[in-house]
PDB file of N, CA and C in Angstrom:
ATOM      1  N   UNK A   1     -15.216   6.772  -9.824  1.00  0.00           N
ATOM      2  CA  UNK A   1     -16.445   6.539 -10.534  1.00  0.00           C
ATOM      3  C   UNK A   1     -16.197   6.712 -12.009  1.00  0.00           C
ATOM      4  N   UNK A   2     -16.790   6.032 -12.584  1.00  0.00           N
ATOM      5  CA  UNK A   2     -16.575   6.181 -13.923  1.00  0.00           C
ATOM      6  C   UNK A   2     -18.537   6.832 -14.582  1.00  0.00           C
ATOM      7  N   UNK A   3     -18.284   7.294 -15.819  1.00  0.00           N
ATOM      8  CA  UNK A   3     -19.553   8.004 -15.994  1.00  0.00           C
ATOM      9  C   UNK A   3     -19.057   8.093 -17.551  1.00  0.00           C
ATOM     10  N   UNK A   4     -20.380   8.102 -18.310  1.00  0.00           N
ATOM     11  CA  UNK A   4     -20.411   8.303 -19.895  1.00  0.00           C
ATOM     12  C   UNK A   4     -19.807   9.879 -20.398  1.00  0.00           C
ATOM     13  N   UNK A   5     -18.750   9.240 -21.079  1.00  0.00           N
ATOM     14  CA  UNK A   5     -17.486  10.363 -21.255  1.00  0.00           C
ATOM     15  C   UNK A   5     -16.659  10.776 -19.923  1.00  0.00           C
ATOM     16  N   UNK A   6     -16.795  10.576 -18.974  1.00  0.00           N
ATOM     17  CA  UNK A   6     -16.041  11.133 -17.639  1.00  0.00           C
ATOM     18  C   UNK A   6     -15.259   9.949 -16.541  1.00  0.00           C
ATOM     19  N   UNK A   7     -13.995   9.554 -16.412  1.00  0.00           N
ATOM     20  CA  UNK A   7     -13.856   8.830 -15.531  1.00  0.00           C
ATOM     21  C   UNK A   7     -12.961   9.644 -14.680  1.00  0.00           C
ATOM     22  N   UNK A   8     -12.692   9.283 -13.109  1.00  0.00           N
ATOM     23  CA  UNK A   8     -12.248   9.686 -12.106  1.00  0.00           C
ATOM     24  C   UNK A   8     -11.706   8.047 -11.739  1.00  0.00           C
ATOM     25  N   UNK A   9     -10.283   8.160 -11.768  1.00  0.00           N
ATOM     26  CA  UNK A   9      -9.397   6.865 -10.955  1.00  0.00           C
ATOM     27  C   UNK A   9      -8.547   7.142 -10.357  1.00  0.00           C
ATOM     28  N   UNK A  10      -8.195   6.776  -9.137  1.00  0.00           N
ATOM     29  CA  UNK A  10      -7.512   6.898  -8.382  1.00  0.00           C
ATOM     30  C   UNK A  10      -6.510   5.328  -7.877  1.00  0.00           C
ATOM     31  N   UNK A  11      -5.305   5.497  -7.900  1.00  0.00           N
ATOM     32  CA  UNK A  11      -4.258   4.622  -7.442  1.00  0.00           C
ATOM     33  C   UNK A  11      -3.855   4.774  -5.807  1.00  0.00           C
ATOM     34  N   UNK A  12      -4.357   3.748  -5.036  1.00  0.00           N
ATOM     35  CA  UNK A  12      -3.967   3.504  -3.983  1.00  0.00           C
ATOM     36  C   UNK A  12      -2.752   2.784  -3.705  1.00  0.00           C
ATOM     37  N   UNK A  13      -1.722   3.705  -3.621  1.00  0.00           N
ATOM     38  CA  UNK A  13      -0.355   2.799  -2.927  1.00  0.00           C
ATOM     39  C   UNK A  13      -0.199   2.161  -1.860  1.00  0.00           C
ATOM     40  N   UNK A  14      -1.358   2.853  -1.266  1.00  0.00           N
ATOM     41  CA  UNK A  14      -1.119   2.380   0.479  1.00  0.00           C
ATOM     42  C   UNK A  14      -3.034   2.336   0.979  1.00  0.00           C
ATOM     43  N   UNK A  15      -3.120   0.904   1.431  1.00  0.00           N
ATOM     44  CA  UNK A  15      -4.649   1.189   2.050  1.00  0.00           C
ATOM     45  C   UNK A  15      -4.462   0.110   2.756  1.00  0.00           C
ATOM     46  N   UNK A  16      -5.923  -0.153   3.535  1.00  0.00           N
ATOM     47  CA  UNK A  16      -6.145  -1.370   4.389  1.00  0.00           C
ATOM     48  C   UNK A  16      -7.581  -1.946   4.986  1.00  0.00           C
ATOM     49  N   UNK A  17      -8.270  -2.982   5.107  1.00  0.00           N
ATOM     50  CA  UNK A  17      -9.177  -3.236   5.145  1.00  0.00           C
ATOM     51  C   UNK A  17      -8.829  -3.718   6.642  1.00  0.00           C
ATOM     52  N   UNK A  18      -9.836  -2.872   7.120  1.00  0.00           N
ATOM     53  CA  UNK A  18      -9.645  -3.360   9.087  1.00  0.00           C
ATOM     54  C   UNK A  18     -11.378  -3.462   9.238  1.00  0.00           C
ATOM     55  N   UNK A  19     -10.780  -5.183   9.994  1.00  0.00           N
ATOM     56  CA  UNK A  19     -12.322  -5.486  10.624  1.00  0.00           C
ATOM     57  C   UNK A  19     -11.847  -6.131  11.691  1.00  0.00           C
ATOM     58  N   UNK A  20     -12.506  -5.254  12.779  1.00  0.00           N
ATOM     59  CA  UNK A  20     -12.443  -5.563  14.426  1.00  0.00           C
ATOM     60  C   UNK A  20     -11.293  -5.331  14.755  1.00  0.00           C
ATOM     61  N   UNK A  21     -10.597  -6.087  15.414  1.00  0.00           N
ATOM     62  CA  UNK A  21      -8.744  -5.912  15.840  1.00  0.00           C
ATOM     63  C   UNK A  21      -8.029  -6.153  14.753  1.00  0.00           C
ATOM     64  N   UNK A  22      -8.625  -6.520  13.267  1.00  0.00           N
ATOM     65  CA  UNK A  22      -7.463  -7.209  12.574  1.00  0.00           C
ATOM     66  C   UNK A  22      -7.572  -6.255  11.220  1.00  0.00           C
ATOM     67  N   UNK A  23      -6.450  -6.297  10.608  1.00  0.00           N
ATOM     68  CA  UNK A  23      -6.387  -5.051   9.338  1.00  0.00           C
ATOM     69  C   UNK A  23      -5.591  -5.944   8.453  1.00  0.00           C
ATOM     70  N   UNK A  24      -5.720  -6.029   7.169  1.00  0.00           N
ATOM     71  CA  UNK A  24      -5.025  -6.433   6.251  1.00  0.00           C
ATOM     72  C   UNK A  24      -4.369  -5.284   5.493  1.00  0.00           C
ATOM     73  N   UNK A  25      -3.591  -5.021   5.448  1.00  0.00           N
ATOM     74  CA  UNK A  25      -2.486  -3.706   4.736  1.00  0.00           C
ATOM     75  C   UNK A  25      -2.227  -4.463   2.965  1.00  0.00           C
ATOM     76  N   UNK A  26      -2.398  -3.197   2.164  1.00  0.00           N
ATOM     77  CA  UNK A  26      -1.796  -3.349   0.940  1.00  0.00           C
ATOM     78  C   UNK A  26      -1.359  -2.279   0.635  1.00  0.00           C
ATOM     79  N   UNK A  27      -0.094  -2.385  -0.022  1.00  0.00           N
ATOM     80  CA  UNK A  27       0.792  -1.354  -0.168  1.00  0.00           C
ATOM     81  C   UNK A  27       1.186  -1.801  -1.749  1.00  0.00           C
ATOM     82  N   UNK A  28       1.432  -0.767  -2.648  1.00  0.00           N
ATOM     83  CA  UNK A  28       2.214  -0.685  -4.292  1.00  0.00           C
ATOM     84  C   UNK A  28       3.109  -0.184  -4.423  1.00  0.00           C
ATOM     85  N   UNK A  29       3.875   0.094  -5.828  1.00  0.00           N
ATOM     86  CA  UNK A  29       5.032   0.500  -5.637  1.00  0.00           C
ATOM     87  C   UNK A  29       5.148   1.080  -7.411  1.00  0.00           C
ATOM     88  N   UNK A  30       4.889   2.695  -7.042  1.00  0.00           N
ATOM     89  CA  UNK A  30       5.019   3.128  -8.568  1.00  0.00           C
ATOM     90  C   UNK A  30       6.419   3.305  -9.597  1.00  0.00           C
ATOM     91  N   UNK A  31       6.039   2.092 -10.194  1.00  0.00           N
ATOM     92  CA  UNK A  31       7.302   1.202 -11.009  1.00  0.00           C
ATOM     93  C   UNK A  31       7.527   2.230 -12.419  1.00  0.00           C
ATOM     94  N   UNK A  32       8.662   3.167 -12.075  1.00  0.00           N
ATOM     95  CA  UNK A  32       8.642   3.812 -13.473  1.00  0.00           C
ATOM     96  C   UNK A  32       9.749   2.838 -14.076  1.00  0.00           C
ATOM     97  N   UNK A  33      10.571   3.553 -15.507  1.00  0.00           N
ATOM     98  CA  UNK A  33      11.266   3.487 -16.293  1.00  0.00           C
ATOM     99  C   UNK A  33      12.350   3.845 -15.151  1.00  0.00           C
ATOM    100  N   UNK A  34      13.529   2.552 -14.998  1.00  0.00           N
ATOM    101  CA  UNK A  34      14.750   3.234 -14.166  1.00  0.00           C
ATOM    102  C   UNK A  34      14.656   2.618 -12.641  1.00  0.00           C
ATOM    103  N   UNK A  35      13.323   2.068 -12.701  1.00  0.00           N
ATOM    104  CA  UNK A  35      13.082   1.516 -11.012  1.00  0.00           C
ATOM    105  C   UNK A  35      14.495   0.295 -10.579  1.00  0.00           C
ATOM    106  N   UNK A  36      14.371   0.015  -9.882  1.00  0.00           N
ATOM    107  CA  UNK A  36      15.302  -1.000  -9.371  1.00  0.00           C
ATOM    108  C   UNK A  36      14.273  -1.926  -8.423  1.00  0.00           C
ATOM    109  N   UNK A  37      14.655  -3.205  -8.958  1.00  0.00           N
ATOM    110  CA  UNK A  37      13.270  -4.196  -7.954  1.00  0.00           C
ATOM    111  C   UNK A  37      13.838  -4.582  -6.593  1.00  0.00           C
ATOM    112  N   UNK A  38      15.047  -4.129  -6.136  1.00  0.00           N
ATOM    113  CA  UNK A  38      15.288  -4.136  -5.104  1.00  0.00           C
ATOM    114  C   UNK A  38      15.038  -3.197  -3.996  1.00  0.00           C
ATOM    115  N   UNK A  39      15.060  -1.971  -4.618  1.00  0.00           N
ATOM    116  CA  UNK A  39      14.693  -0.592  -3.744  1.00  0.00           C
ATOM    117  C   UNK A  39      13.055  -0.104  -3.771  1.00  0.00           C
ATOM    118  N   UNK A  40      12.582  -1.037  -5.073  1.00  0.00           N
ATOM    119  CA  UNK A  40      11.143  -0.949  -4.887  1.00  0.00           C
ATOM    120  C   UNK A  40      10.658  -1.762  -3.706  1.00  0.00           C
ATOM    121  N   UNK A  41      11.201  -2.451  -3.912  1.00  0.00           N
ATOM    122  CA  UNK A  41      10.761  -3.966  -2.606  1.00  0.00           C
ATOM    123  C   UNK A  41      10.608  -3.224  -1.301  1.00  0.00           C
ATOM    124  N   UNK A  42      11.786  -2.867  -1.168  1.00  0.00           N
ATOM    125  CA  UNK A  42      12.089  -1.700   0.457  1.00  0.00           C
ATOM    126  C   UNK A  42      11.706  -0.874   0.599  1.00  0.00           C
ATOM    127  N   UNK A  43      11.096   0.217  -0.336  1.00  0.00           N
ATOM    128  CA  UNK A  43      10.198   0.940  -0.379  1.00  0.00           C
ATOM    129  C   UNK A  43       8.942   0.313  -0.016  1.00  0.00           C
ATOM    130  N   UNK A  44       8.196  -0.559  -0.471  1.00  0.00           N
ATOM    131  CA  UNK A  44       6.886  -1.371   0.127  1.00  0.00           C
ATOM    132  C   UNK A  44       6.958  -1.989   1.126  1.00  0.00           C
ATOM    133  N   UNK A  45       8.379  -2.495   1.673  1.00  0.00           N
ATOM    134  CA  UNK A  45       8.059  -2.861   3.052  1.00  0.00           C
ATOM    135  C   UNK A  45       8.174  -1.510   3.846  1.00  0.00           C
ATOM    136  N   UNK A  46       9.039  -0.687   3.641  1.00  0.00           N
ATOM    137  CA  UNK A  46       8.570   0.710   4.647  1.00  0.00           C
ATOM    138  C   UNK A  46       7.529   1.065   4.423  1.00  0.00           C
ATOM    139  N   UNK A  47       6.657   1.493   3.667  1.00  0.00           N
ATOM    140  CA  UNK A  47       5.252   1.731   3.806  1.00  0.00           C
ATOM    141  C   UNK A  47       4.370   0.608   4.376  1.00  0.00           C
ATOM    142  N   UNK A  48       4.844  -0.381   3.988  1.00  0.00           N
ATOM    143  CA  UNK A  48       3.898  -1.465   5.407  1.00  0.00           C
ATOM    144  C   UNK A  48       3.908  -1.154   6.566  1.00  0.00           C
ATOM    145  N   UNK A  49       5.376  -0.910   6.930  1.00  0.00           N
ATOM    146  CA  UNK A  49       5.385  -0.942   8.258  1.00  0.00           C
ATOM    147  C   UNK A  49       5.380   0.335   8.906  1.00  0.00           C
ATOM    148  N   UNK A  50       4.871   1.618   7.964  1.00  0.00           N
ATOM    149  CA  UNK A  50       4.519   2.486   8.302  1.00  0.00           C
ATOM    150  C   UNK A  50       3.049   2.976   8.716  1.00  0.00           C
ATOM    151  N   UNK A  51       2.086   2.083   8.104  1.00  0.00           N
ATOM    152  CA  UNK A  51       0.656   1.524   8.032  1.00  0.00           C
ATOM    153  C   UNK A  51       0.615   0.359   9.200  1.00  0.00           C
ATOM    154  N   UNK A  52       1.356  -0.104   9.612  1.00  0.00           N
ATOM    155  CA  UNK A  52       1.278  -0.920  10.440  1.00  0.00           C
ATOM    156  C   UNK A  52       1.595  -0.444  12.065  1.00  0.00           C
ATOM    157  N   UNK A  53       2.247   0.345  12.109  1.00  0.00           N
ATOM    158  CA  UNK A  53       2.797   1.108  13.004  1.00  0.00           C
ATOM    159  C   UNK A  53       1.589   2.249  13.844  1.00  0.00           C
ATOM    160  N   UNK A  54       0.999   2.539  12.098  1.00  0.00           N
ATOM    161  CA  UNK A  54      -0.020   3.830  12.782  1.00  0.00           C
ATOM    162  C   UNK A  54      -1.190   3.244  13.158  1.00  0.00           C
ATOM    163  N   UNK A  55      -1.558   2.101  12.810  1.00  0.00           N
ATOM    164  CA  UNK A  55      -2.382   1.191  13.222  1.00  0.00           C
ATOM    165  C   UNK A  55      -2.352   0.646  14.770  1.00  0.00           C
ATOM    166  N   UNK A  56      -0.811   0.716  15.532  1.00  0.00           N
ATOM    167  CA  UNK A  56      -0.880   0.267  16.645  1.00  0.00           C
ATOM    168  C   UNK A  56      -0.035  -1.097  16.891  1.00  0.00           C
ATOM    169  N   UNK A  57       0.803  -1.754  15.575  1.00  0.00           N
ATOM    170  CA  UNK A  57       0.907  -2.994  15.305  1.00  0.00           C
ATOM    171  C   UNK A  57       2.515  -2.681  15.946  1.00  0.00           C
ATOM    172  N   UNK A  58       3.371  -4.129  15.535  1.00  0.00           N
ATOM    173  CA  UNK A  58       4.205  -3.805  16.066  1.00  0.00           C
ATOM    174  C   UNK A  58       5.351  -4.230  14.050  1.00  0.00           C
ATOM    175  N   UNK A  59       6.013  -4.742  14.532  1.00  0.00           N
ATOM    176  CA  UNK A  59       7.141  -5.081  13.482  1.00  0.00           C
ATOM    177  C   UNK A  59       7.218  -5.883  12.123  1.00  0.00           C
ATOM    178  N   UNK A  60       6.257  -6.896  12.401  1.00  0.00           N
ATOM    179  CA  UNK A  60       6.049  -7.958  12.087  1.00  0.00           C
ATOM    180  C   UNK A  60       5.189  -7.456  10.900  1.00  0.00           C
ATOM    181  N   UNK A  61       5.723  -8.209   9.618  1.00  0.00           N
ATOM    182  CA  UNK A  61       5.479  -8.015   8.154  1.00  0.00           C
ATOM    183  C   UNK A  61       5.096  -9.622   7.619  1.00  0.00           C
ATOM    184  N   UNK A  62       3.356 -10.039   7.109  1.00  0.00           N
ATOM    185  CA  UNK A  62       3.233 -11.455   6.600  1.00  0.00           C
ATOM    186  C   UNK A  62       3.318 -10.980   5.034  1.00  0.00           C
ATOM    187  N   UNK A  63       3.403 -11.917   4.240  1.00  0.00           N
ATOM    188  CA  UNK A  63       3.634 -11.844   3.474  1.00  0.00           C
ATOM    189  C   UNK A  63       2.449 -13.404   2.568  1.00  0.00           C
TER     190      UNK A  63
END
């Protein structure tokens, strides 16, 4: 929420919008100074498929 003089924000790396059987997963990837865009990448697909997993899903990553 944001408020006159006061904000509160929060960064979601990992969330998902589920309606009925079906969930759409979004996952980020906090990109400092030094990151590598390859190990960031793999980092976001393991958290997909860690969100996907606890969900009940099986392997399978769309893109």
């Amino acid at each position: 929420w944001v408020g006159p003089g006061r904000a509160h924000l929060v960064v979601a790396l990992r969330s998902a919008l589920v309606r009925g059987a079906h969930a759409r997963l979004f996952v980020g990837a906090g990109i400092v100074a030094g990151s590598s865009a390859e190990s960031e990448w793999r980092e976001t697909e393991m958290k997909s498929l860690a969100m996907l997993r606890a969900l009940g899903g099986g392997d399978v990553v769309r893109r």
